[in-house]
C-alpha atoms as a PDB file:
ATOM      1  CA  UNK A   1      26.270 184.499-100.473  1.00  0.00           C
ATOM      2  CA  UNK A   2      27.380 187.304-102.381  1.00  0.00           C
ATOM      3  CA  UNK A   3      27.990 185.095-105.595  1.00  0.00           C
ATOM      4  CA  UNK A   4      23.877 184.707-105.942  1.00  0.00           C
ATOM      5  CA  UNK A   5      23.565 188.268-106.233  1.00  0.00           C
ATOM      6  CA  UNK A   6      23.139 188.325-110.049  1.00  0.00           C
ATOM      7  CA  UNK A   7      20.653 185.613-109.851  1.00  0.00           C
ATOM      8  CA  UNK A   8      18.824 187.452-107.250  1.00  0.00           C
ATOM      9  CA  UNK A   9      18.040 191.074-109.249  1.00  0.00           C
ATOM     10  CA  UNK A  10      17.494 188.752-112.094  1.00  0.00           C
ATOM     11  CA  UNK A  11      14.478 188.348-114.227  1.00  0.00           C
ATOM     12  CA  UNK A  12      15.209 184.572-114.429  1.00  0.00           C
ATOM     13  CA  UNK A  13      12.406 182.257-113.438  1.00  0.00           C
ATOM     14  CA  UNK A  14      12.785 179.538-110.470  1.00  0.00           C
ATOM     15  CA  UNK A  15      13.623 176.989-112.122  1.00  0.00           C
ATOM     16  CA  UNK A  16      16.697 178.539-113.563  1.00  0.00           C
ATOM     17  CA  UNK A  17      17.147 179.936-110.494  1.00  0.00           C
ATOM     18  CA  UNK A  18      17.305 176.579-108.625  1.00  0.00           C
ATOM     19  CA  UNK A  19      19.104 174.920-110.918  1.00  0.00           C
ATOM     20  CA  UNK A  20      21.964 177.367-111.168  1.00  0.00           C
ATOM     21  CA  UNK A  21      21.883 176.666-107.491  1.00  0.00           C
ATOM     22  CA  UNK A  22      22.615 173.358-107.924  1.00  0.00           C
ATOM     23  CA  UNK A  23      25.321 173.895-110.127  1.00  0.00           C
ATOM     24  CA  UNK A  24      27.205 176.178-108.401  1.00  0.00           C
ATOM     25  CA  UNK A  25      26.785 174.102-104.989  1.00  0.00           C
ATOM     26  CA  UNK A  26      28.650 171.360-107.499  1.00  0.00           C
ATOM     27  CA  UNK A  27      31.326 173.112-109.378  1.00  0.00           C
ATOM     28  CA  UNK A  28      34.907 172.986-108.681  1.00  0.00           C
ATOM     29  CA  UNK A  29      37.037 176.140-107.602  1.00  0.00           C
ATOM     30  CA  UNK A  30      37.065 176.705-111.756  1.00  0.00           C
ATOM     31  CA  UNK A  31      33.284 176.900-112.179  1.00  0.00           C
ATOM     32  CA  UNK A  32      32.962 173.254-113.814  1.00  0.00           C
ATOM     33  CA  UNK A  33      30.460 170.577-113.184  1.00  0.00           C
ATOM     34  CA  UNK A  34      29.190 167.751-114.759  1.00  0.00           C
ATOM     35  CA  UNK A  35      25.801 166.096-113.704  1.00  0.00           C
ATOM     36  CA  UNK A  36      23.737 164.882-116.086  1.00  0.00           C
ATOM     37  CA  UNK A  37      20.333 165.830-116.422  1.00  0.00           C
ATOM     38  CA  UNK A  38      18.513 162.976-114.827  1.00  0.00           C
ATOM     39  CA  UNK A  39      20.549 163.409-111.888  1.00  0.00           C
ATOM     40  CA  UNK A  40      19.870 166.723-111.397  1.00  0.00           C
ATOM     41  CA  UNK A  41      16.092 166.178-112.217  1.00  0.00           C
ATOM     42  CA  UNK A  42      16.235 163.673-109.278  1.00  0.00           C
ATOM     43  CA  UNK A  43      18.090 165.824-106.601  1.00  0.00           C
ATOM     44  CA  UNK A  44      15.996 168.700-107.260  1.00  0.00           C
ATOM     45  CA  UNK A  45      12.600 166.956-107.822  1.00  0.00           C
ATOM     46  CA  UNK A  46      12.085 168.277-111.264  1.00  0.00           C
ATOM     47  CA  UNK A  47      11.315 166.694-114.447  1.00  0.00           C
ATOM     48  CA  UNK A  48      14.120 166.305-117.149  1.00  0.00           C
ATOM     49  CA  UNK A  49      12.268 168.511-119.575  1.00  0.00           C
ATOM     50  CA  UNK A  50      12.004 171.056-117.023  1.00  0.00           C
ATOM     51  CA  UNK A  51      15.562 171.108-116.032  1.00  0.00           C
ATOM     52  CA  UNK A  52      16.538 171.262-119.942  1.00  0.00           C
ATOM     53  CA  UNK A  53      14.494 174.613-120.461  1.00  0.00           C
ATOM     54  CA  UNK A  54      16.487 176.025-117.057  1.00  0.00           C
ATOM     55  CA  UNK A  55      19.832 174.818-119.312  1.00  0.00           C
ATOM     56  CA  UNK A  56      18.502 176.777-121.783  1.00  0.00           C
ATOM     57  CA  UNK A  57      18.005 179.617-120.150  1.00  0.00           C
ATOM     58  CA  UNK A  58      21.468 179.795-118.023  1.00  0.00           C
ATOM     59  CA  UNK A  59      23.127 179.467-121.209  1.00  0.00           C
ATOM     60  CA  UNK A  60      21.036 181.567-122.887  1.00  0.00           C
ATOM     61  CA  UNK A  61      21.852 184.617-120.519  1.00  0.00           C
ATOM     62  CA  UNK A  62      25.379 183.829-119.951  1.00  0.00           C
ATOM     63  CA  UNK A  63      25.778 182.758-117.062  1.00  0.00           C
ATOM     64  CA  UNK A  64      26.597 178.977-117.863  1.00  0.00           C
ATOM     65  CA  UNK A  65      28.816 177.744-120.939  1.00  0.00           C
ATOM     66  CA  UNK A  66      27.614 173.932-121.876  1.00  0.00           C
ATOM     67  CA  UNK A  67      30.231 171.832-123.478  1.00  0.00           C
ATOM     68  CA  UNK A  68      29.041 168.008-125.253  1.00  0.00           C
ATOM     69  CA  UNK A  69      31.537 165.701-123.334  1.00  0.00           C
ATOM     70  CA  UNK A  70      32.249 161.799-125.153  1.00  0.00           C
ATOM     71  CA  UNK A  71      33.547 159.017-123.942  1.00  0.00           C
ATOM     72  CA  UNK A  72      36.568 156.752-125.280  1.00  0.00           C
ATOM     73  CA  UNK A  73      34.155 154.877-127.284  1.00  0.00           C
ATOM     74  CA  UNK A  74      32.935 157.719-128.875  1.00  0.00           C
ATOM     75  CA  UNK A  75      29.036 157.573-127.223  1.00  0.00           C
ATOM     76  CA  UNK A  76      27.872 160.926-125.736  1.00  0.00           C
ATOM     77  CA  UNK A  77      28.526 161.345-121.759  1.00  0.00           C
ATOM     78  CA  UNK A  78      26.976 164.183-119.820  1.00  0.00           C
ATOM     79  CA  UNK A  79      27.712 167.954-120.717  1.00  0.00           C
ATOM     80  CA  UNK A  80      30.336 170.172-118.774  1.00  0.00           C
ATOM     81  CA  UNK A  81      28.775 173.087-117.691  1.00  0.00           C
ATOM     82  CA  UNK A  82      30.981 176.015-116.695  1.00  0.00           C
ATOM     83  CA  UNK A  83      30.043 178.313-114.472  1.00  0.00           C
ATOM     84  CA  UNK A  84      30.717 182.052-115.867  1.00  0.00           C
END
C-alpha cells in the first residue's frame, strides 16, 4: 500500500486519516469520488461534523481538491472530491 505512505509520515489526525481512506478505497482510476457526507459518516461510524473537519483538513493540506456538484434543477448534490 505504497499510495498511504504520505498519510502515514503525516502529522494528520485519524480522522483525516480514515477518511482519506475511505476515499481513496472509492475513487476511480482518476482520483474522483463522490459520497456525500452522511454516507460516509454512516460507513465509517462518524458523525457528519466530524467527517466535515477531516474535509477540511484533506483539502486543507492538499491532498484532496473538493468541487460543489448541482443537479439539473439547479439544487446542490454532493461534492466531487479528487484525489491529488
Amino acid at each position: 500500500m505504497a499510495y498511504f505512505q504520505k498519510i502515514y509520515h503525516s502529522e494528520l489526525n485519524h480522522r483525516a486519516r480514515v477518511v482519506y481512506m475511505y476515499l481513496k478505497d472509492h475513487a476511480d482510476k482518476d482520483g474522483a469520488c463522490w459520497p456525500g457526507i452522511k454516507t460516509i459518516a454512516k460507513e465509517l461510524k462518524l458523525s457528519r461534523s466530524t467527517v466535515k473537519r477531516a474535509l477540511n483538513d484533506l483539502c486543507q493540506e492538499g491532498l484532496v481538491a473538493k468541487e460543489q456538484r448541482w443537479r439539473e434543477n439547479g439544487s446542490l448534490s454532493s461534492n466531487l472530491y479528487r484525489l491529488l
